[in-house]
C-alpha atoms as a PDB file:
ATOM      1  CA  UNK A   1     -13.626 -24.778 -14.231  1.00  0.00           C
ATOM      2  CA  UNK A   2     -10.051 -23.851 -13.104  1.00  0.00           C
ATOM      3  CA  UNK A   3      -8.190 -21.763 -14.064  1.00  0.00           C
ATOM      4  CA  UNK A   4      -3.994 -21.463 -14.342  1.00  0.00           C
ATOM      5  CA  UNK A   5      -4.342 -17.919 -15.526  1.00  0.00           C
ATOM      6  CA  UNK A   6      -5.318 -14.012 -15.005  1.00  0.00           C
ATOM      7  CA  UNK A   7      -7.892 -14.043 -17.388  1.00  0.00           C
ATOM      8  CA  UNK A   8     -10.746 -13.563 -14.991  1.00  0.00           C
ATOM      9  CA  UNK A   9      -8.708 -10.716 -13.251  1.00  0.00           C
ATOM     10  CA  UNK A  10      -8.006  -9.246 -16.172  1.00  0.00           C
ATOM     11  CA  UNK A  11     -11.083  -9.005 -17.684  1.00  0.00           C
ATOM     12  CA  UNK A  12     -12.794  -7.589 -13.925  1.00  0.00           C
ATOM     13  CA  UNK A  13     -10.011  -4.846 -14.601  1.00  0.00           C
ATOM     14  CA  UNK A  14     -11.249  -4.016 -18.214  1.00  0.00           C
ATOM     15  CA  UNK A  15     -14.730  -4.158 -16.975  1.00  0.00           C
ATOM     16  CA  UNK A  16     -14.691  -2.183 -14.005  1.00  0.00           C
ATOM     17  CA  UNK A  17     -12.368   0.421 -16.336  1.00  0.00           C
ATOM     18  CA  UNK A  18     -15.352   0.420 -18.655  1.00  0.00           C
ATOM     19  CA  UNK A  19     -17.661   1.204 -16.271  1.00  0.00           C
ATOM     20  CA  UNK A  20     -15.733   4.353 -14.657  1.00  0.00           C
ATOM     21  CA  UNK A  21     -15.214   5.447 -18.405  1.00  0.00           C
ATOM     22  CA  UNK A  22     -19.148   5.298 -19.475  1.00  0.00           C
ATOM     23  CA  UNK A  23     -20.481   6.414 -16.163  1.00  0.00           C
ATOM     24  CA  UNK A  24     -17.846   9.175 -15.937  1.00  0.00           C
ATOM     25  CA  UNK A  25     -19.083  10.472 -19.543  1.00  0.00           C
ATOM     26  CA  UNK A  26     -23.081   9.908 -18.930  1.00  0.00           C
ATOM     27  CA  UNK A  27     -22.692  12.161 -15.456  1.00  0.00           C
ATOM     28  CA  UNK A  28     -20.509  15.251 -17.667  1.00  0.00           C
ATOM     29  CA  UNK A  29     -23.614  15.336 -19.992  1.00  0.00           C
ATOM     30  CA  UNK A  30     -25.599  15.411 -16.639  1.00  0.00           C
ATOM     31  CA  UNK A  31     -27.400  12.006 -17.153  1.00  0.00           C
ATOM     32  CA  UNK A  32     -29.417  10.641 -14.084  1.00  0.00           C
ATOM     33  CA  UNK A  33     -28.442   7.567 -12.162  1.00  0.00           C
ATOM     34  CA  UNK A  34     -31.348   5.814 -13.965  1.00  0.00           C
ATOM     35  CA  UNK A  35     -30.499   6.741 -17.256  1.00  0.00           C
ATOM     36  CA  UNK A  36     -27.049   5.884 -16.537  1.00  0.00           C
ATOM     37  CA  UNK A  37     -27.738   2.336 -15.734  1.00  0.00           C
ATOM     38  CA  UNK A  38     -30.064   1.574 -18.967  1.00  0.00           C
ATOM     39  CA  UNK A  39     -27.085   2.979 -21.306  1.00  0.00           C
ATOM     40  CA  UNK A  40     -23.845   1.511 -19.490  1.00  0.00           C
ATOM     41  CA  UNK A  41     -23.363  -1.245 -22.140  1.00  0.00           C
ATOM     42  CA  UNK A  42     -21.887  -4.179 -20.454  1.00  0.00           C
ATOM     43  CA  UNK A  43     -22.991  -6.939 -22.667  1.00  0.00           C
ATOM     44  CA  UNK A  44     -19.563  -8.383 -24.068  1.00  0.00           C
ATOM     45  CA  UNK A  45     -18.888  -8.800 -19.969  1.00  0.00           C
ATOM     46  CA  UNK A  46     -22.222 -10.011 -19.072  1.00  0.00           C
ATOM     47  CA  UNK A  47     -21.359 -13.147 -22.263  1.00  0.00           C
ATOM     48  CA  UNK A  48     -17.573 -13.510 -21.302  1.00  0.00           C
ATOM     49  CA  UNK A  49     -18.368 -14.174 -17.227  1.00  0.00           C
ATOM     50  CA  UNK A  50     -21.883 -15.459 -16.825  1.00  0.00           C
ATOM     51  CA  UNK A  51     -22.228 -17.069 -20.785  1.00  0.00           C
ATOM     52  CA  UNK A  52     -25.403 -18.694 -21.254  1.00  0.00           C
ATOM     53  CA  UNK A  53     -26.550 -19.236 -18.236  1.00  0.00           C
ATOM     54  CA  UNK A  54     -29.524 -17.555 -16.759  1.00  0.00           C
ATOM     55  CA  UNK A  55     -28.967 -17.708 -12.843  1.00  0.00           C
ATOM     56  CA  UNK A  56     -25.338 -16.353 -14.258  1.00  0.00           C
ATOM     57  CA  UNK A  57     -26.977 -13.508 -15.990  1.00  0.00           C
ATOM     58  CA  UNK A  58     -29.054 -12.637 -13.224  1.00  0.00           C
ATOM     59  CA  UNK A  59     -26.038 -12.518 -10.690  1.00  0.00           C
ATOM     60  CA  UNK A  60     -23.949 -10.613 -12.920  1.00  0.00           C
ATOM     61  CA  UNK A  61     -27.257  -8.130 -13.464  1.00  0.00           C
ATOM     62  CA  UNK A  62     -28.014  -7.767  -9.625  1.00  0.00           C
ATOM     63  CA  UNK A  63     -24.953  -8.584  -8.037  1.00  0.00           C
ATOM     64  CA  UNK A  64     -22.151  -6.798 -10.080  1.00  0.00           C
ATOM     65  CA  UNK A  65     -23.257  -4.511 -13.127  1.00  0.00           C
ATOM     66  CA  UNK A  66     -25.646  -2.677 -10.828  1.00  0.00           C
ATOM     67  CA  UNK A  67     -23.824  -2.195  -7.683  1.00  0.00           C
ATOM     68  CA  UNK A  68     -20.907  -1.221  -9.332  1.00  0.00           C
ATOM     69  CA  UNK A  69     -22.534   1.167 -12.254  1.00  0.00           C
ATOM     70  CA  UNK A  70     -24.477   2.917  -9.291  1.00  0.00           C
ATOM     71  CA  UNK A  71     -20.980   3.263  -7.088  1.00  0.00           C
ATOM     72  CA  UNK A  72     -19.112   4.687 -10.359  1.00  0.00           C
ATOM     73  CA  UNK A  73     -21.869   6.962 -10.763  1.00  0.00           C
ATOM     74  CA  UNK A  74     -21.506   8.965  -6.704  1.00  0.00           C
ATOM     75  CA  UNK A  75     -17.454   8.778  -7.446  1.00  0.00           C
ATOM     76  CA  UNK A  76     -17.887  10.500 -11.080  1.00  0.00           C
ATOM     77  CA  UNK A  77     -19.847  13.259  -9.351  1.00  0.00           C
ATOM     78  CA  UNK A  78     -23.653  11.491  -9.793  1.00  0.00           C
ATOM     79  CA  UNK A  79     -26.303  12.677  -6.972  1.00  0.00           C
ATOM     80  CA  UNK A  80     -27.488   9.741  -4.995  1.00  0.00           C
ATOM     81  CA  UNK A  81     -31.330   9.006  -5.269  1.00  0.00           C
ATOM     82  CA  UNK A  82     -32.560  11.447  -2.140  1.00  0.00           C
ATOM     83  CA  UNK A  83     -29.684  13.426  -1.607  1.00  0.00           C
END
């Protein structure tokens, strides 16, 4: 489908925001990267980009929420797994 507007930027932008904001309040109360990624609630993204479609969700779920949850979680101050 194409698109004639920023919607798609937009919500990246409130997404990734959401992210920083969760992760960056899970690692104050000293959460672990794990723990981190099971409470980081990005459903309302996960439905507005990859909607009902499974090989969607599973993108979004390997390619995007984790990746990204795991690099807010080193910039908010998170250990790395082995280090």
């Amino acid at each position: 489908r194409v698109r004639h507007d920023d919607w798609y930027l937009r919500t990246l932008s409130e997404m990734f925001a959401s992210i920083t904001a969760q992760t960056k309040a899970a690692v104050a109360k000293g959460d672990t990267l794990e723990q981190v990624r099971k409470d980081v609630d990005l459903s309302e993204f996960r439905r507005r980009l990859a909607g009902d479609s499974p090989v969607k969700k599973l993108l979004f779920d390997n390619y995007v929420a984790g990746p990204a949850i795991g690099a807010a979680y080193v910039e908010a101050g998170g250990r790395a797994a082995g280090k």
